[in-house]
PDB file of N, CA and C in Angstrom:
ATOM      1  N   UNK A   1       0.842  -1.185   0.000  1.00  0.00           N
ATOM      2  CA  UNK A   1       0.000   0.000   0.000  1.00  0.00           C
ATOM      3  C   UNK A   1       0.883   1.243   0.000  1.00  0.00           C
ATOM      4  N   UNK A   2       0.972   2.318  -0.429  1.00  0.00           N
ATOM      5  CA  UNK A   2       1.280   3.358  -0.816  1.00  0.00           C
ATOM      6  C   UNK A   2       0.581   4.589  -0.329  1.00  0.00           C
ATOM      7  N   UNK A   3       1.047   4.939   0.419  1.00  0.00           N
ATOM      8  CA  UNK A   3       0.462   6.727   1.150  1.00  0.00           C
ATOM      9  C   UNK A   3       0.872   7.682   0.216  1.00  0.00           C
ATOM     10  N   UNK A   4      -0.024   8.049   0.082  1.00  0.00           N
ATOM     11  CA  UNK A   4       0.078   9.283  -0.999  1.00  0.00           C
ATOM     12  C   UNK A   4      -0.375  10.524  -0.217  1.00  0.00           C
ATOM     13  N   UNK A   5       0.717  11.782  -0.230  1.00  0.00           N
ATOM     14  CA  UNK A   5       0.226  12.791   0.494  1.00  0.00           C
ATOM     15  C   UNK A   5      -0.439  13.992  -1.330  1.00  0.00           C
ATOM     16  N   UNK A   6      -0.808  14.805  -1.485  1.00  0.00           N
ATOM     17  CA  UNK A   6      -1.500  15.227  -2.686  1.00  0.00           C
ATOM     18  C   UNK A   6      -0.954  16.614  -2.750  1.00  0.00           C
ATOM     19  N   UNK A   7      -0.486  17.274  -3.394  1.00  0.00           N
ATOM     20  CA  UNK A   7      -0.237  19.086  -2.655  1.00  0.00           C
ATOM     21  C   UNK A   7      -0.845  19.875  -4.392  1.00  0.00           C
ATOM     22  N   UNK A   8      -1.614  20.419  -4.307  1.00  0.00           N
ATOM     23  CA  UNK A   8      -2.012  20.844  -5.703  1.00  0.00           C
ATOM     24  C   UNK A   8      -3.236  22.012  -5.117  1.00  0.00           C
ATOM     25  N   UNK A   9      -2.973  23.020  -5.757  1.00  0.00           N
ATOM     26  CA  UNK A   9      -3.792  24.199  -5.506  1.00  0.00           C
ATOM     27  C   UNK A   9      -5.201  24.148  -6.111  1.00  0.00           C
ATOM     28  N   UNK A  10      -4.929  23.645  -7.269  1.00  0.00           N
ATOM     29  CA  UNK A  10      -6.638  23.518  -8.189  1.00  0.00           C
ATOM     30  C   UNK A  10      -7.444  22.656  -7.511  1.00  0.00           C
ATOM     31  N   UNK A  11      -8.580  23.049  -7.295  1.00  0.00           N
ATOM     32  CA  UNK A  11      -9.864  22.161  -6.405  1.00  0.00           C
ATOM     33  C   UNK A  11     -10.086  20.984  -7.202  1.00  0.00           C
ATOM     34  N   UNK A  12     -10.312  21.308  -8.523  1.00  0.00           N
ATOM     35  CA  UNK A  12     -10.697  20.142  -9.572  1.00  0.00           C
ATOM     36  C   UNK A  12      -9.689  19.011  -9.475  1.00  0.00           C
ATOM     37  N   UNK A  13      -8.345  19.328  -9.824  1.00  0.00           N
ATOM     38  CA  UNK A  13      -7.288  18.780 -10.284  1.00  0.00           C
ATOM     39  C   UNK A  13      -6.817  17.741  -8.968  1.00  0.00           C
ATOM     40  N   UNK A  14      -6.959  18.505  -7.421  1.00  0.00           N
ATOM     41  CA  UNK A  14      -6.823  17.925  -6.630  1.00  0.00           C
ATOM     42  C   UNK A  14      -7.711  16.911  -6.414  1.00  0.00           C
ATOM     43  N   UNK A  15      -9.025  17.071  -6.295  1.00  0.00           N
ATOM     44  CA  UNK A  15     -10.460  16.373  -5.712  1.00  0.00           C
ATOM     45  C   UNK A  15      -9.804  15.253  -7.016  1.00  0.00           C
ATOM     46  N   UNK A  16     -10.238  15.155  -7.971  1.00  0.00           N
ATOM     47  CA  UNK A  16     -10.047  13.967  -9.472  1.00  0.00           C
ATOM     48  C   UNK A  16      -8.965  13.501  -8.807  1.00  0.00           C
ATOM     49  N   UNK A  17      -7.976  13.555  -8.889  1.00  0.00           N
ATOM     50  CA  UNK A  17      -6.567  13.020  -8.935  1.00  0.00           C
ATOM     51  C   UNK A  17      -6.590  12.177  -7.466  1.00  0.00           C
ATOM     52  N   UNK A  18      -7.507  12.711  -6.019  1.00  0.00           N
ATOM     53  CA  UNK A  18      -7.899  11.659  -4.777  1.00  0.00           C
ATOM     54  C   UNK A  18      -8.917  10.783  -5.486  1.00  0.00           C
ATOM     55  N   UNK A  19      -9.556  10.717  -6.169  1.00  0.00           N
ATOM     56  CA  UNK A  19     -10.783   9.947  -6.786  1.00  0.00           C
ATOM     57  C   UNK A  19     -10.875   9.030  -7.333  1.00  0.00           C
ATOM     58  N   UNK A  20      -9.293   9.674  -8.340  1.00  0.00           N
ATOM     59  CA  UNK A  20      -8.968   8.030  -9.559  1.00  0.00           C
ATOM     60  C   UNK A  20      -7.826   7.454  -8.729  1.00  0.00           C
ATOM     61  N   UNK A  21      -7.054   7.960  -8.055  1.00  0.00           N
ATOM     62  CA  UNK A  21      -5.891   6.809  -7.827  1.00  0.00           C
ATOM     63  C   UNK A  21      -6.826   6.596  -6.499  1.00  0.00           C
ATOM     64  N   UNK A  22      -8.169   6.464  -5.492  1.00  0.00           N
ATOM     65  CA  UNK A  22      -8.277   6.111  -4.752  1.00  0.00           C
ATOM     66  C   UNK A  22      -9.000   5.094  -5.120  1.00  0.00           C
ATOM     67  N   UNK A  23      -9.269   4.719  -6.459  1.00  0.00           N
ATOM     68  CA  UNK A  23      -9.823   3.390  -6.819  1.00  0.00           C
ATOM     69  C   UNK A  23      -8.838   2.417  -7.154  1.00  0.00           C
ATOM     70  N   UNK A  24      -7.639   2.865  -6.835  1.00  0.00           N
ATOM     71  CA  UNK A  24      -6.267   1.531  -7.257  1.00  0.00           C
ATOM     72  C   UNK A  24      -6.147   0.880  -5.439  1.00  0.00           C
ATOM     73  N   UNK A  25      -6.492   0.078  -5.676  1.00  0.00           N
ATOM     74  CA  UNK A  25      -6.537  -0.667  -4.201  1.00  0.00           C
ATOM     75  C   UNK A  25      -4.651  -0.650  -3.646  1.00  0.00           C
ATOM     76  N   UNK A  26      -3.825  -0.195  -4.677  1.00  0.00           N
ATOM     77  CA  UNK A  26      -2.376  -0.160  -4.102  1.00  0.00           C
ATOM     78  C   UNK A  26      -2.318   1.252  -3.764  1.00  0.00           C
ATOM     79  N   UNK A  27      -3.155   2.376  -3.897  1.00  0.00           N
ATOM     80  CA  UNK A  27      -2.598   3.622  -3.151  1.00  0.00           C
ATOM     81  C   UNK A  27      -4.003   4.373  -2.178  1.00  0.00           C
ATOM     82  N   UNK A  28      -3.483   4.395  -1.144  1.00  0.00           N
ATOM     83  CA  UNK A  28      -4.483   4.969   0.016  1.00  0.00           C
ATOM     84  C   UNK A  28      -3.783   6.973   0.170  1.00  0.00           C
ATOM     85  N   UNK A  29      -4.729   7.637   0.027  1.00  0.00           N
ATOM     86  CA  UNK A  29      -4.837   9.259  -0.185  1.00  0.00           C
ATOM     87  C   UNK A  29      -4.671   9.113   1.542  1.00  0.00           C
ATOM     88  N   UNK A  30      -3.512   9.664   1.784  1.00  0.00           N
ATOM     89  CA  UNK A  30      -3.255  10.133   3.608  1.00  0.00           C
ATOM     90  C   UNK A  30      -3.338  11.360   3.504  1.00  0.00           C
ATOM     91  N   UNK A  31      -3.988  12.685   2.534  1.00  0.00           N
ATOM     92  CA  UNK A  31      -4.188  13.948   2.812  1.00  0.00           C
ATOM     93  C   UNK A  31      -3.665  14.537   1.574  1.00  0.00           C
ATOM     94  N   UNK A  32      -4.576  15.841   1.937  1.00  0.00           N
ATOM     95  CA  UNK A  32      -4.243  16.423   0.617  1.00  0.00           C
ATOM     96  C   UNK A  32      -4.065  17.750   1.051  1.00  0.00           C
ATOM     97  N   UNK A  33      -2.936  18.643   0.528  1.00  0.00           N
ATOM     98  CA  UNK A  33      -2.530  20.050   0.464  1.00  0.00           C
ATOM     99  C   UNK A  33      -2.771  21.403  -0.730  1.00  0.00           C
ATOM    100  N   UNK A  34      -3.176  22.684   0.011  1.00  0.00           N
ATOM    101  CA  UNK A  34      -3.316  23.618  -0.994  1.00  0.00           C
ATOM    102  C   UNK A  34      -2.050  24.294  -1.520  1.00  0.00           C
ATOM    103  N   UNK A  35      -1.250  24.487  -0.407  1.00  0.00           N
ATOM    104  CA  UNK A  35      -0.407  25.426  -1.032  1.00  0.00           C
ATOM    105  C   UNK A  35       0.976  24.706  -0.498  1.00  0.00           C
ATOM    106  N   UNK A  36       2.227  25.240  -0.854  1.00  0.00           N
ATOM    107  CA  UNK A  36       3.365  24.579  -0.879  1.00  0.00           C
ATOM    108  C   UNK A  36       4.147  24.285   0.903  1.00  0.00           C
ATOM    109  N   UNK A  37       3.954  25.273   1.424  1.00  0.00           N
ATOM    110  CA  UNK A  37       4.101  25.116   3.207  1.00  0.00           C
ATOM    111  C   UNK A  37       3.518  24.395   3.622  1.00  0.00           C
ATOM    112  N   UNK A  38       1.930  24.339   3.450  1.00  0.00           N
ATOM    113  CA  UNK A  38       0.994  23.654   4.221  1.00  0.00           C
ATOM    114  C   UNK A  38       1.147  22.007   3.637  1.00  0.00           C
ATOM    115  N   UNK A  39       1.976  21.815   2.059  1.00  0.00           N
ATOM    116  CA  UNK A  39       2.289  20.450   1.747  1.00  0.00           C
ATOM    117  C   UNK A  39       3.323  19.822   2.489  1.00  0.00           C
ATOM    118  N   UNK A  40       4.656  21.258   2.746  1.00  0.00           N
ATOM    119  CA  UNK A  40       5.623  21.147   3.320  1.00  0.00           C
ATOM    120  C   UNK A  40       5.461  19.891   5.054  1.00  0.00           C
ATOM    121  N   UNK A  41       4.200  20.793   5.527  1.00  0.00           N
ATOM    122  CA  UNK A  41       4.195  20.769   6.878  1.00  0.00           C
ATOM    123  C   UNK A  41       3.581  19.501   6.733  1.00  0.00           C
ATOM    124  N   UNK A  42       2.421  19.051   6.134  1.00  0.00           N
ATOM    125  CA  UNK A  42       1.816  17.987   6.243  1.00  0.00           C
ATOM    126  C   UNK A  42       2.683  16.603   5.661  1.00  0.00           C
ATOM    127  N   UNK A  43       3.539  16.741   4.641  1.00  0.00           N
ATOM    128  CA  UNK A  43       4.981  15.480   4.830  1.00  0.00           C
ATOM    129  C   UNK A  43       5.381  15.567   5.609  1.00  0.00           C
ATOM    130  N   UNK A  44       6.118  16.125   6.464  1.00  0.00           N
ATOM    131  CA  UNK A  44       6.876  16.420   7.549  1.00  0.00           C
ATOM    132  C   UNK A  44       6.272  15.546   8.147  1.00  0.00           C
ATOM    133  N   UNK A  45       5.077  15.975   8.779  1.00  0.00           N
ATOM    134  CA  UNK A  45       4.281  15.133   9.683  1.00  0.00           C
ATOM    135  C   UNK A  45       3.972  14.012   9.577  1.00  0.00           C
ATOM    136  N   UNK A  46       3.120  13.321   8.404  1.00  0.00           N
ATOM    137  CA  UNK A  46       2.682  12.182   8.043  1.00  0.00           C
ATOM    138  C   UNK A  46       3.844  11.400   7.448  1.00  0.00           C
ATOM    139  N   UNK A  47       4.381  12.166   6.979  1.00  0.00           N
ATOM    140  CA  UNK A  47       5.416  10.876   6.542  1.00  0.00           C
ATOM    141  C   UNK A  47       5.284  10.027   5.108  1.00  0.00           C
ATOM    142  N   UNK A  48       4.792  10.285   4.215  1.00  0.00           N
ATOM    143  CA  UNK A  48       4.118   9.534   3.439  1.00  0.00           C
ATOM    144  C   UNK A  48       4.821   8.850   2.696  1.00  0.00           C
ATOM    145  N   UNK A  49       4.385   8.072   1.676  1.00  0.00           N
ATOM    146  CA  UNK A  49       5.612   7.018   1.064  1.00  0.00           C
ATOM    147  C   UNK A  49       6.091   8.182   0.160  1.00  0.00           C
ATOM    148  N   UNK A  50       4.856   8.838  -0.921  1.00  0.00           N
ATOM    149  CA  UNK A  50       4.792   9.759  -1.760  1.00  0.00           C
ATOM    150  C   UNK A  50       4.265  10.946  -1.509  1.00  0.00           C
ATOM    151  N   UNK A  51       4.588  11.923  -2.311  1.00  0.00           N
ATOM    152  CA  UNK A  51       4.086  13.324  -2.184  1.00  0.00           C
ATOM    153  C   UNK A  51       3.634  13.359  -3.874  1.00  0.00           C
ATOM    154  N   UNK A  52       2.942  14.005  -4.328  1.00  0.00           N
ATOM    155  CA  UNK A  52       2.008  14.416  -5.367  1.00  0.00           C
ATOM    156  C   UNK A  52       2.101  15.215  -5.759  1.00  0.00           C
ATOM    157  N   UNK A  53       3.445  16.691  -6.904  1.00  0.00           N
ATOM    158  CA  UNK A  53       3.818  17.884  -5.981  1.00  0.00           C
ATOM    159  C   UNK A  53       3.339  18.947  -7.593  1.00  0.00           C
ATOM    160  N   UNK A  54       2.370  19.791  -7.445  1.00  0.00           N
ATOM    161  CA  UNK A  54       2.205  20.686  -8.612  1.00  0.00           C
ATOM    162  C   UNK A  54       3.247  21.494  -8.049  1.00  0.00           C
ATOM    163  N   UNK A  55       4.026  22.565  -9.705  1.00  0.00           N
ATOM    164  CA  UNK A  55       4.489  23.002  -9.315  1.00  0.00           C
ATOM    165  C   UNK A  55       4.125  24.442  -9.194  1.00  0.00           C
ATOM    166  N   UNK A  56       3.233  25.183  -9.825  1.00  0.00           N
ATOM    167  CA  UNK A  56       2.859  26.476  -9.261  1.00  0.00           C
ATOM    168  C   UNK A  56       1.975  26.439  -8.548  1.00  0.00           C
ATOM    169  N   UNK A  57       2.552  26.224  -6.961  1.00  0.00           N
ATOM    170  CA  UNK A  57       1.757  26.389  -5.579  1.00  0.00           C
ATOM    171  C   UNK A  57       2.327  28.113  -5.045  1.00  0.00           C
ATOM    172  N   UNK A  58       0.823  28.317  -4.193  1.00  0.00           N
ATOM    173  CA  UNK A  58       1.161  29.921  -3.569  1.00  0.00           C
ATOM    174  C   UNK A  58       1.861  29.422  -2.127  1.00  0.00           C
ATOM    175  N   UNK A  59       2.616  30.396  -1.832  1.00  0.00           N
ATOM    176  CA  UNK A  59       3.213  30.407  -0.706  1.00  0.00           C
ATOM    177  C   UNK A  59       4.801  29.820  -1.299  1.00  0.00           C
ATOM    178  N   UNK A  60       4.958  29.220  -1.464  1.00  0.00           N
ATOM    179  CA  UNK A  60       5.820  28.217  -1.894  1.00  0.00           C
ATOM    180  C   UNK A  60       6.140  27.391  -3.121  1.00  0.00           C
ATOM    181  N   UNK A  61       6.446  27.338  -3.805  1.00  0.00           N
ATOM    182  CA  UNK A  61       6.302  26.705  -5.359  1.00  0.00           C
ATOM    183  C   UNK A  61       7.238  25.479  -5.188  1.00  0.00           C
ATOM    184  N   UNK A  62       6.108  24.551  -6.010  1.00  0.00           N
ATOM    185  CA  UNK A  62       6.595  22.799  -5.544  1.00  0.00           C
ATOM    186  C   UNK A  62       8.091  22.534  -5.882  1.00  0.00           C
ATOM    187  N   UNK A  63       8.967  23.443  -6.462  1.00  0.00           N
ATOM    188  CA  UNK A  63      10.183  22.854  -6.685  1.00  0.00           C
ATOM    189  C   UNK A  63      11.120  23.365  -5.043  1.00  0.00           C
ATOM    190  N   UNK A  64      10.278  24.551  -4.625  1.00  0.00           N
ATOM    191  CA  UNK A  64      11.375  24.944  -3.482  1.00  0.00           C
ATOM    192  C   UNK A  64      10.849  24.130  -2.071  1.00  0.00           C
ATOM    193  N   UNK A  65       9.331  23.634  -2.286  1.00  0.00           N
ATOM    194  CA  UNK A  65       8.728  22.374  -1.514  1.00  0.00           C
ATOM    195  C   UNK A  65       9.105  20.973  -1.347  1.00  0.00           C
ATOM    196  N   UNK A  66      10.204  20.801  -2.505  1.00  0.00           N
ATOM    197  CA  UNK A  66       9.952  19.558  -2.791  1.00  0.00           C
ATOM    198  C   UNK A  66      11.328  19.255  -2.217  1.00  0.00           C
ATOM    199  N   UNK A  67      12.327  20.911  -2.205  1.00  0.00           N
ATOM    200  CA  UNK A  67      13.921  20.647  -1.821  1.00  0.00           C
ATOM    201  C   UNK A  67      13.942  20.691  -0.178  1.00  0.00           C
ATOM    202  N   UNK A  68      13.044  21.377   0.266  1.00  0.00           N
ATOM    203  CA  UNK A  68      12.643  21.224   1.721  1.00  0.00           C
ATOM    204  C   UNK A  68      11.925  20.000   2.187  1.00  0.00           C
ATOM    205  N   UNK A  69      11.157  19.308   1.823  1.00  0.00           N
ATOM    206  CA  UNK A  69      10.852  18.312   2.058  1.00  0.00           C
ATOM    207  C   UNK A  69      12.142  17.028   2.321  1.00  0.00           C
ATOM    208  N   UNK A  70      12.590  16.812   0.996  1.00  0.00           N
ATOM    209  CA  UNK A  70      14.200  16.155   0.633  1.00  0.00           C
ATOM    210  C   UNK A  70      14.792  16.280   1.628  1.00  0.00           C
ATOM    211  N   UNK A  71      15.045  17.543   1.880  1.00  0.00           N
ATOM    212  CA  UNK A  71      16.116  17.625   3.187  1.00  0.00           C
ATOM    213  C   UNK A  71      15.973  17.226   4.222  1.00  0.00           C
ATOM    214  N   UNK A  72      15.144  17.423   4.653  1.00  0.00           N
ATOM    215  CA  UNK A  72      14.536  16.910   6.330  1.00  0.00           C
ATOM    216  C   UNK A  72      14.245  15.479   6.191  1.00  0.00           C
ATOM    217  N   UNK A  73      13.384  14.714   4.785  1.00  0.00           N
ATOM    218  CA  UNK A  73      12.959  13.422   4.639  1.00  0.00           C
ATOM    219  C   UNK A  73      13.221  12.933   3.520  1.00  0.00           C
ATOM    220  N   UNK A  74      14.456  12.867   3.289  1.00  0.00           N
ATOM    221  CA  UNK A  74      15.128  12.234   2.049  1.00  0.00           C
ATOM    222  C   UNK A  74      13.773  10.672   1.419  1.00  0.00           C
ATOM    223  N   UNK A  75      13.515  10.006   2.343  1.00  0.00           N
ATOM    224  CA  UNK A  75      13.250   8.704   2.059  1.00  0.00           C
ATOM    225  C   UNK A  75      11.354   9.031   1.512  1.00  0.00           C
ATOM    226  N   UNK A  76      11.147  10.606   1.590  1.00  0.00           N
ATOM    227  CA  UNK A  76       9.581  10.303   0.879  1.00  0.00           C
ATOM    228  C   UNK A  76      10.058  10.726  -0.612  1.00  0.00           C
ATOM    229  N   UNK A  77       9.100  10.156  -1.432  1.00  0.00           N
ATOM    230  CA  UNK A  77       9.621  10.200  -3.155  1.00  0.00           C
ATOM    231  C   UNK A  77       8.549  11.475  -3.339  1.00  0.00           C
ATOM    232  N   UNK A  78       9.235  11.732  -4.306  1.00  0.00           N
ATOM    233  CA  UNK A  78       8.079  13.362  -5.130  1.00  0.00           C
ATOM    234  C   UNK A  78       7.771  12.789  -6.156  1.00  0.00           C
ATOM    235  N   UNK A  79       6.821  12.830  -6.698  1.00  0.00           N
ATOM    236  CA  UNK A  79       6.480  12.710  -8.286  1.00  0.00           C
ATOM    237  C   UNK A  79       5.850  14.181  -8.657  1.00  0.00           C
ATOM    238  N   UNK A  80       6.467  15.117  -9.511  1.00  0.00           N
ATOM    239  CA  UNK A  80       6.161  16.562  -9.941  1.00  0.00           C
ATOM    240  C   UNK A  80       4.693  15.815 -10.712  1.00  0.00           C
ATOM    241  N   UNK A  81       3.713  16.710 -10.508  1.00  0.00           N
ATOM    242  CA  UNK A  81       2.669  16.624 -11.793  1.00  0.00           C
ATOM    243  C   UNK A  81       1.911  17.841 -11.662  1.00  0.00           C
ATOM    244  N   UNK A  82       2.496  18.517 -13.295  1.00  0.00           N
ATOM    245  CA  UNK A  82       1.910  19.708 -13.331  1.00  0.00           C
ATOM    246  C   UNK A  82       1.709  19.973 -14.730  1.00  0.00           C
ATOM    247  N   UNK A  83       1.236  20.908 -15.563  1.00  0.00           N
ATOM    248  CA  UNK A  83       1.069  21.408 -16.540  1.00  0.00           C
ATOM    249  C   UNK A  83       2.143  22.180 -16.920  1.00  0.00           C
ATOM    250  N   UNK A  84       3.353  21.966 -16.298  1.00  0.00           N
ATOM    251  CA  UNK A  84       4.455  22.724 -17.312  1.00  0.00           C
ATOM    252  C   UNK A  84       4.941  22.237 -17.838  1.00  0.00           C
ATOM    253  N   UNK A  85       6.138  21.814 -19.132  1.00  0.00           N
ATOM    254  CA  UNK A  85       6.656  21.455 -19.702  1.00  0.00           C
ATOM    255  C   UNK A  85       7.971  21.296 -20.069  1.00  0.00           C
ATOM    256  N   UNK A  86       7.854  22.832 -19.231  1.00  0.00           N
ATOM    257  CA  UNK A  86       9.824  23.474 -20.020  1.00  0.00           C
ATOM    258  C   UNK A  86      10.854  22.686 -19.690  1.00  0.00           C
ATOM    259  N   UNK A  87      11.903  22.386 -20.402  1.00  0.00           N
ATOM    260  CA  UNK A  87      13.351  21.762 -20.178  1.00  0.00           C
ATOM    261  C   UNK A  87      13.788  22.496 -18.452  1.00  0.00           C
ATOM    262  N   UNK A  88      13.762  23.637 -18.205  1.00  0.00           N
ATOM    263  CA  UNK A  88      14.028  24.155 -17.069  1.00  0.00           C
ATOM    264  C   UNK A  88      13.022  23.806 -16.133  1.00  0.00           C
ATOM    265  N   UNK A  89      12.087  23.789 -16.263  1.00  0.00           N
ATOM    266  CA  UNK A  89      11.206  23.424 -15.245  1.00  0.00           C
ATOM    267  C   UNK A  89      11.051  21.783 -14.531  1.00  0.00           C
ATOM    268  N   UNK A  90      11.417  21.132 -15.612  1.00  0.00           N
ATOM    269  CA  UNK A  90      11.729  19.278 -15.480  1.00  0.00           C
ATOM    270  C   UNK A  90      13.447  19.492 -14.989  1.00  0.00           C
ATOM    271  N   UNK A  91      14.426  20.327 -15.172  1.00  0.00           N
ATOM    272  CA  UNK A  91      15.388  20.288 -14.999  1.00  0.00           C
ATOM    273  C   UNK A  91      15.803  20.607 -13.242  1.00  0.00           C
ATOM    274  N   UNK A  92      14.965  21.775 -13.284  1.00  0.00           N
ATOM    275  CA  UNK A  92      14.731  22.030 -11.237  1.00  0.00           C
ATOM    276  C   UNK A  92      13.992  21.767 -10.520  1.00  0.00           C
ATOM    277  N   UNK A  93      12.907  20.697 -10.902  1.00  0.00           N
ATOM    278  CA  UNK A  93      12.077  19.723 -10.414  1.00  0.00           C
ATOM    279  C   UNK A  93      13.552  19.043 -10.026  1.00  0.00           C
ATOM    280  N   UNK A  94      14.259  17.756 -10.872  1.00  0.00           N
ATOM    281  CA  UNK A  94      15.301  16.816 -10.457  1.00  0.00           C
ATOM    282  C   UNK A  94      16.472  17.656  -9.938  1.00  0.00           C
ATOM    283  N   UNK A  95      16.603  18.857  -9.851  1.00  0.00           N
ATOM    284  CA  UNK A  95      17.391  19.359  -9.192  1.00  0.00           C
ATOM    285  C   UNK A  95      17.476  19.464  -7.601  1.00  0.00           C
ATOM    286  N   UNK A  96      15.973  19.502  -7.109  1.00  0.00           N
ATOM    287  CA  UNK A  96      15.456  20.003  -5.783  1.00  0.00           C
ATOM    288  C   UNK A  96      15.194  18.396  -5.633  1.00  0.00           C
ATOM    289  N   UNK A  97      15.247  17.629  -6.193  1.00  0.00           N
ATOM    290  CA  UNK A  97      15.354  16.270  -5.723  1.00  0.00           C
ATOM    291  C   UNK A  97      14.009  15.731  -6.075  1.00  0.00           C
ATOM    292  N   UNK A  98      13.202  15.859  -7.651  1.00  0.00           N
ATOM    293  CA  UNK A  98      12.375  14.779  -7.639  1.00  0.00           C
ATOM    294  C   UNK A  98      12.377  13.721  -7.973  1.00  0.00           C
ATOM    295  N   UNK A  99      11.699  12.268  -7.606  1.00  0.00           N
ATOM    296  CA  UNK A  99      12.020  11.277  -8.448  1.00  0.00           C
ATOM    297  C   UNK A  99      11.067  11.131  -9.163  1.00  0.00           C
ATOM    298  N   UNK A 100      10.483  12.125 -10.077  1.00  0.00           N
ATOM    299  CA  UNK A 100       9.761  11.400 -10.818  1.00  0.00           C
ATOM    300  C   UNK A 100       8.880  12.693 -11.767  1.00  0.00           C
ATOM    301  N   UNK A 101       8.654  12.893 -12.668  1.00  0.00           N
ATOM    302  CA  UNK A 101       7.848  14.047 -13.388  1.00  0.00           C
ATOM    303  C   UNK A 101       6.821  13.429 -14.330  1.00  0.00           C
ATOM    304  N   UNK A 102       5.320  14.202 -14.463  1.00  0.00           N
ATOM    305  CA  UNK A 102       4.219  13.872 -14.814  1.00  0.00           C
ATOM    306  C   UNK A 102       3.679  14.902 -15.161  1.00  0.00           C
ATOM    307  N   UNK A 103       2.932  15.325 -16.510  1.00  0.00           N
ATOM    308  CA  UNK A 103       1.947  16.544 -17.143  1.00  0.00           C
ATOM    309  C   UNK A 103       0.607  16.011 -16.786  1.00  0.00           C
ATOM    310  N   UNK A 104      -0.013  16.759 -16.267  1.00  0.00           N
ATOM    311  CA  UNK A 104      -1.771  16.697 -16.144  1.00  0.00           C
ATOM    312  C   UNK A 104      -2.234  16.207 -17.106  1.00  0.00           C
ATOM    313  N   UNK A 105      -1.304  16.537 -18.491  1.00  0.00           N
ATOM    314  CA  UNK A 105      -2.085  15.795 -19.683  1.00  0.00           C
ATOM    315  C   UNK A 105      -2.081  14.033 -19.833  1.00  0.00           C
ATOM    316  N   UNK A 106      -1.022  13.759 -18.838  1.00  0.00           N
ATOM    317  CA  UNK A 106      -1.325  12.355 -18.686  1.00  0.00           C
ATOM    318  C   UNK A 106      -2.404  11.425 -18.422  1.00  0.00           C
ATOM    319  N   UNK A 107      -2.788  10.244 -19.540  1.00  0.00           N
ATOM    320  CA  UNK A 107      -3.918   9.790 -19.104  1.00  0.00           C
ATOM    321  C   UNK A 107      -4.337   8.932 -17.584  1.00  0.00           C
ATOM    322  N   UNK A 108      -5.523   8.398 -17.000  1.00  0.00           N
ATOM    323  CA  UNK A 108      -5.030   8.084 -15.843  1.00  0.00           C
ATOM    324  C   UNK A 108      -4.393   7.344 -15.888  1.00  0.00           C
ATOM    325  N   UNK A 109      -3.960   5.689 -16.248  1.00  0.00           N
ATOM    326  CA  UNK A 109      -3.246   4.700 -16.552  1.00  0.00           C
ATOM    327  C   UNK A 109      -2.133   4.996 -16.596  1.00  0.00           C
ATOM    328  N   UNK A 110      -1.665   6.147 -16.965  1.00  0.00           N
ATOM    329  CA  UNK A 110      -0.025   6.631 -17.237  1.00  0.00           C
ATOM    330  C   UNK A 110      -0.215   7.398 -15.396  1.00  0.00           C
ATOM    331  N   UNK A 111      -0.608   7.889 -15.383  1.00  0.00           N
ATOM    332  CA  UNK A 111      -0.782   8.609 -13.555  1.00  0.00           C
ATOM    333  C   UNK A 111      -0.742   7.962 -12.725  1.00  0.00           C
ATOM    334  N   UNK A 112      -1.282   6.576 -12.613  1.00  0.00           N
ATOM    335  CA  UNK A 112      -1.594   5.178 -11.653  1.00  0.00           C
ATOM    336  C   UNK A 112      -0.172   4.818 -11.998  1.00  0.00           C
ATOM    337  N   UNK A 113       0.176   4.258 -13.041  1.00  0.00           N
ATOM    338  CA  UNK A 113       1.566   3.774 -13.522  1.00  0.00           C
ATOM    339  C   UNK A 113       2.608   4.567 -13.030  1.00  0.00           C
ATOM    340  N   UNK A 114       2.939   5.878 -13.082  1.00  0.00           N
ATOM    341  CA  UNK A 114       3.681   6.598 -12.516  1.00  0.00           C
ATOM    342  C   UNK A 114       4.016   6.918 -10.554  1.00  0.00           C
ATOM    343  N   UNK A 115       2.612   7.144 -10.342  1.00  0.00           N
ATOM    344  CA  UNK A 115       2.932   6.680  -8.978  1.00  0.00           C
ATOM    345  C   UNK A 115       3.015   5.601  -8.087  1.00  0.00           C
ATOM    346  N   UNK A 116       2.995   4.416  -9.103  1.00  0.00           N
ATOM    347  CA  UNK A 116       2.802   3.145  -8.802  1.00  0.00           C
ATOM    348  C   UNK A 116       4.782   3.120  -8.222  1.00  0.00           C
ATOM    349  N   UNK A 117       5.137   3.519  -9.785  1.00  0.00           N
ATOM    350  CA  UNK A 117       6.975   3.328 -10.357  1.00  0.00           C
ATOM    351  C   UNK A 117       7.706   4.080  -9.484  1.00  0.00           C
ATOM    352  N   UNK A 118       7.078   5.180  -9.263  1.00  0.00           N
ATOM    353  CA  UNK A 118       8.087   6.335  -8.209  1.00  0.00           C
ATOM    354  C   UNK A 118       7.617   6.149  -7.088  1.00  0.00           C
ATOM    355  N   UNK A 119       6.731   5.236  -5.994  1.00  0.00           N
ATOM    356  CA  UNK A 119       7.116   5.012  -4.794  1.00  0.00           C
ATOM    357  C   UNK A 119       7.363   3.748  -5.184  1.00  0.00           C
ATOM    358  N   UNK A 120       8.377   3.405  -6.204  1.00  0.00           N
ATOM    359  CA  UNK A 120       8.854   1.527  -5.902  1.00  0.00           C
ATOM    360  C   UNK A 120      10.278   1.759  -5.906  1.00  0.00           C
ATOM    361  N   UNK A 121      10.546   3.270  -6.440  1.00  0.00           N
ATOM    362  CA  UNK A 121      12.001   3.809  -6.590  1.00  0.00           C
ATOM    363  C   UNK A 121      12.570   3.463  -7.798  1.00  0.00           C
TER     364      UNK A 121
END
């Protein structure tokens, strides 16, 4: 089983994304975050296998979330999933330590598959 913590600002994007991977009997939703601190704080705490990490969050933006997280809890995995694309933006995602990058445009099967792969390491 797989704890998935969620950190994504969009209501839609968040609510769907607890909905479809909460029908894969291998990943259980341990919480979900709006903005990049409050994702910060809630890994910290819970601990999760995975984090879920968009990257234009307020307060905090998931790449400088994701290097704070890393630091304190090396052993939870990030999988970035966001709607950006750029070579720089996939480049300081794995910079700040993600293991793993995903576009919203992914279908779910590729989304289930992905966070299946990046909390198996």
């Amino acid at each position: 089983m797989v704890k998935v913590l969620i950190i994504e600002d969009q209501d839609m994007a968040r609510v769907a994304l607890s909905v479809v991977l909460s029908k894969n009997s291998d990943i259980q939703i341990a919480d979900m975050a709006t903005d990049g601190q409050e994702g910060v704080d809630k890994a910290l705490a819970l601990k999760p296998d995975l984090v879920i990490m968009d990257i234009g969050l307020p307060t905090i933006d998931g790449i400088e979330a994701t290097r704070l997280i890393k630091e304190k809890a090396p052993n939870i995995r990030v999988l970035m999933y966001t709607s950006r694309e750029s070579e720089n933006d996939i480049f300081d995602a794995f910079q700040a330590g993600a293991d793993g990058y995903i576009t919203k445009g992914a279908t779910v099967e590729q989304t289930i598959s992905a966070v299946l792969a990046v909390s198996e390491g």
